[in-house]
C-alpha atoms as a PDB file:
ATOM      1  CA  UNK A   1     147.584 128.841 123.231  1.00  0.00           C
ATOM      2  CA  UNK A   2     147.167 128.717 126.708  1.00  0.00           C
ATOM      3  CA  UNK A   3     146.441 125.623 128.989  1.00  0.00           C
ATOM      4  CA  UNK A   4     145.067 125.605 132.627  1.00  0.00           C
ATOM      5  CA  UNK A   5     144.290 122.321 134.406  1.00  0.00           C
ATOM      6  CA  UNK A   6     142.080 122.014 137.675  1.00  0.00           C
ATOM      7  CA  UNK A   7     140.169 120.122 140.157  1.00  0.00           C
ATOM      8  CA  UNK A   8     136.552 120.304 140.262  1.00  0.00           C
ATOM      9  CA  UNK A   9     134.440 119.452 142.776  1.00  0.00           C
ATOM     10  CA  UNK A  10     130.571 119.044 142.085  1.00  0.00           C
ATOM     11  CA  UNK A  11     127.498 120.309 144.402  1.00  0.00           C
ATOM     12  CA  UNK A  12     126.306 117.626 146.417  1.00  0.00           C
ATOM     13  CA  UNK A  13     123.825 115.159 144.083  1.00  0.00           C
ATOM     14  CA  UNK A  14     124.857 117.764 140.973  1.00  0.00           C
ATOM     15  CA  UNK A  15     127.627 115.565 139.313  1.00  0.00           C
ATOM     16  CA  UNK A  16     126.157 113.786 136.430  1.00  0.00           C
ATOM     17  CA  UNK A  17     124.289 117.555 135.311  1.00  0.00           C
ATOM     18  CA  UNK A  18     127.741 119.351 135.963  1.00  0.00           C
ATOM     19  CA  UNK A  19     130.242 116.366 133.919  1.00  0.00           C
ATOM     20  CA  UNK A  20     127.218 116.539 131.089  1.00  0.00           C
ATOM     21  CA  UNK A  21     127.489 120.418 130.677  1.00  0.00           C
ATOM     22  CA  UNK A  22     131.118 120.367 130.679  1.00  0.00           C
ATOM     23  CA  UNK A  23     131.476 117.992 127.986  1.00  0.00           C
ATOM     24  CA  UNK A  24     129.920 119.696 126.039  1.00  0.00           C
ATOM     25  CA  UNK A  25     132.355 122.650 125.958  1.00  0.00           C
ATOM     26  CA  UNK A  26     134.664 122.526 123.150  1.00  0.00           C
ATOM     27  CA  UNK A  27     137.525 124.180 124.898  1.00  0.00           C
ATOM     28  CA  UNK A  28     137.503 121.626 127.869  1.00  0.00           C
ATOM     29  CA  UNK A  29     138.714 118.440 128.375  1.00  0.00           C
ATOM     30  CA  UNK A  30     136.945 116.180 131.387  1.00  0.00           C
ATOM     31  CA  UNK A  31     139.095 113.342 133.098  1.00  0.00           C
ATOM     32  CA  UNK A  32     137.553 111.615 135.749  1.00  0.00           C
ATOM     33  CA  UNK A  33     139.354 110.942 138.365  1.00  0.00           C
ATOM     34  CA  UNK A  34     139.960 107.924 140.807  1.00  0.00           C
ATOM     35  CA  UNK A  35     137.650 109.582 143.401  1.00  0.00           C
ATOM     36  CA  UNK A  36     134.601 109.814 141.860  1.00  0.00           C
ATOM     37  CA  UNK A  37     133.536 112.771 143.307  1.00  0.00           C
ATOM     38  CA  UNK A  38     136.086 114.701 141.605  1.00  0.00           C
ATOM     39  CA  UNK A  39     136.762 115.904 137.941  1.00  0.00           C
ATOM     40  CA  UNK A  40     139.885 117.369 136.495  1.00  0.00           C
ATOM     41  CA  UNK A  41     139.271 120.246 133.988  1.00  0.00           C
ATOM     42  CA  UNK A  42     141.913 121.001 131.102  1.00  0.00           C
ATOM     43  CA  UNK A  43     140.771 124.262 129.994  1.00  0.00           C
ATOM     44  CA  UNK A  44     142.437 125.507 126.392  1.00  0.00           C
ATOM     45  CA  UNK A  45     142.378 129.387 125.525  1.00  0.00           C
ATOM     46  CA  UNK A  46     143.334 131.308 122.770  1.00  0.00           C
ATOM     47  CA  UNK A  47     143.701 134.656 124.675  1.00  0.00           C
ATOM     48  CA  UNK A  48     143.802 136.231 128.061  1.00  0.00           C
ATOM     49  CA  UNK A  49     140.487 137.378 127.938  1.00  0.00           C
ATOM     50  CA  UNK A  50     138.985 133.823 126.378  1.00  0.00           C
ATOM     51  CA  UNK A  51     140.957 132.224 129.791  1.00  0.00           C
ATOM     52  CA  UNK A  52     139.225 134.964 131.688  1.00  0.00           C
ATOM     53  CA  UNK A  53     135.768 134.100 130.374  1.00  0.00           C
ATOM     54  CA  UNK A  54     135.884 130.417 130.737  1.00  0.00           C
ATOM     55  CA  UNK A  55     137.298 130.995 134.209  1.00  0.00           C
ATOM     56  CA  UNK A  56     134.490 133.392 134.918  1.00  0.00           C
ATOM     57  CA  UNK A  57     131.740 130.664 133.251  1.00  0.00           C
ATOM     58  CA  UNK A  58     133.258 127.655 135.857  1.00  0.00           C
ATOM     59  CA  UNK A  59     133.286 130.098 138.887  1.00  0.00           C
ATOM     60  CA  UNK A  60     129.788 131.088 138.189  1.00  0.00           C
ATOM     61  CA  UNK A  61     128.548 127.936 137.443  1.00  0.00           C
ATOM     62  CA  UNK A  62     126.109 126.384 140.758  1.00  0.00           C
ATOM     63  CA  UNK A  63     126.464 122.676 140.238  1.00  0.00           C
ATOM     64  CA  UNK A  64     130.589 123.274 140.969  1.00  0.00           C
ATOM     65  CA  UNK A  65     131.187 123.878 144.594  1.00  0.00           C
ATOM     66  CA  UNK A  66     134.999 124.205 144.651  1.00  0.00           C
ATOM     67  CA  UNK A  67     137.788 124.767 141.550  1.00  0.00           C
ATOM     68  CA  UNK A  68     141.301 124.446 142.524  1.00  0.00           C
ATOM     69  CA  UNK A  69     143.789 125.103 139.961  1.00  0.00           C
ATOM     70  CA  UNK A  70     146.702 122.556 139.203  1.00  0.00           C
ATOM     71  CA  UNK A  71     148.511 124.157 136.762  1.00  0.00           C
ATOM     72  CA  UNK A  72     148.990 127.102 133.897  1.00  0.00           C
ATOM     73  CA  UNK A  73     150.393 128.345 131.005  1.00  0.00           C
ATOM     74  CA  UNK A  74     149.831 130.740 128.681  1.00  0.00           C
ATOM     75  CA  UNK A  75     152.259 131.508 125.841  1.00  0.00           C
ATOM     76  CA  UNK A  76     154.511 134.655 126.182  1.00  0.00           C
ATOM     77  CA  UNK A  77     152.660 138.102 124.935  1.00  0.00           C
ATOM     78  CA  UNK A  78     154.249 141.178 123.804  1.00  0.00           C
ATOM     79  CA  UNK A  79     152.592 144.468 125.540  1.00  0.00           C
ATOM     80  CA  UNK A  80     153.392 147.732 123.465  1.00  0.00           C
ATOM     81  CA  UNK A  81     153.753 149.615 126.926  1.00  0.00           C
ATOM     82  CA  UNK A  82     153.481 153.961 126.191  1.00  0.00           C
ATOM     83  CA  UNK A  83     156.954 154.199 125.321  1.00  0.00           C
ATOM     84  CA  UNK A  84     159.368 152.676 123.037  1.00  0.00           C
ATOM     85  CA  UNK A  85     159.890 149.681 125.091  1.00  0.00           C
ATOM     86  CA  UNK A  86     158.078 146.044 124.975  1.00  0.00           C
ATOM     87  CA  UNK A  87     156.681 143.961 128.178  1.00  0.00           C
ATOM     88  CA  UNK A  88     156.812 140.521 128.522  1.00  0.00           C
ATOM     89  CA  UNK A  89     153.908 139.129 130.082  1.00  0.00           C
END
């Protein structure tokens, strides 16, 4: 399972719609942070592509102006590369 953690900042006057949406999402965890004006997201992903889509969902998203990840992690994958051998990735 993979875990990714980041700031959020809201649109101006777009913070209550924005922290509303987001709880919603099962696969994200809202903290609110001493400032209020900022949220921190704990995203949690199955696969590269779910991180990818969620990722994609948050950039897309017009009541977040700015996400600025803290941290990540996803577990170690085995790639079958064309020959023989195995990546790590």
């Amino acid at each position: 399972m993979g875990v990714a953690s980041y700031l959020a900042y809201p649109a101006e006057g777009k913070r209550e719609s924005l922290l509303a949406e987001l709880e919603e999402c099962p696969w994200c965890d809202v903290v609110l942070s001493e400032n209020s004006e900022v949220f921190i997201l704990v995203l949690f992903s199955e696969t590269r592509q779910e991180e990818k889509e969620r990722f994609t969902f948050l950039q897309e998203h017009e009541s977040l102006l700015c996400l600025a990840m803290t941290y990540a992690q996803l577990e170690e994958e085995t790639v079958e590369s064309s020959g023989s051998e195995q990546a790590h990735v």
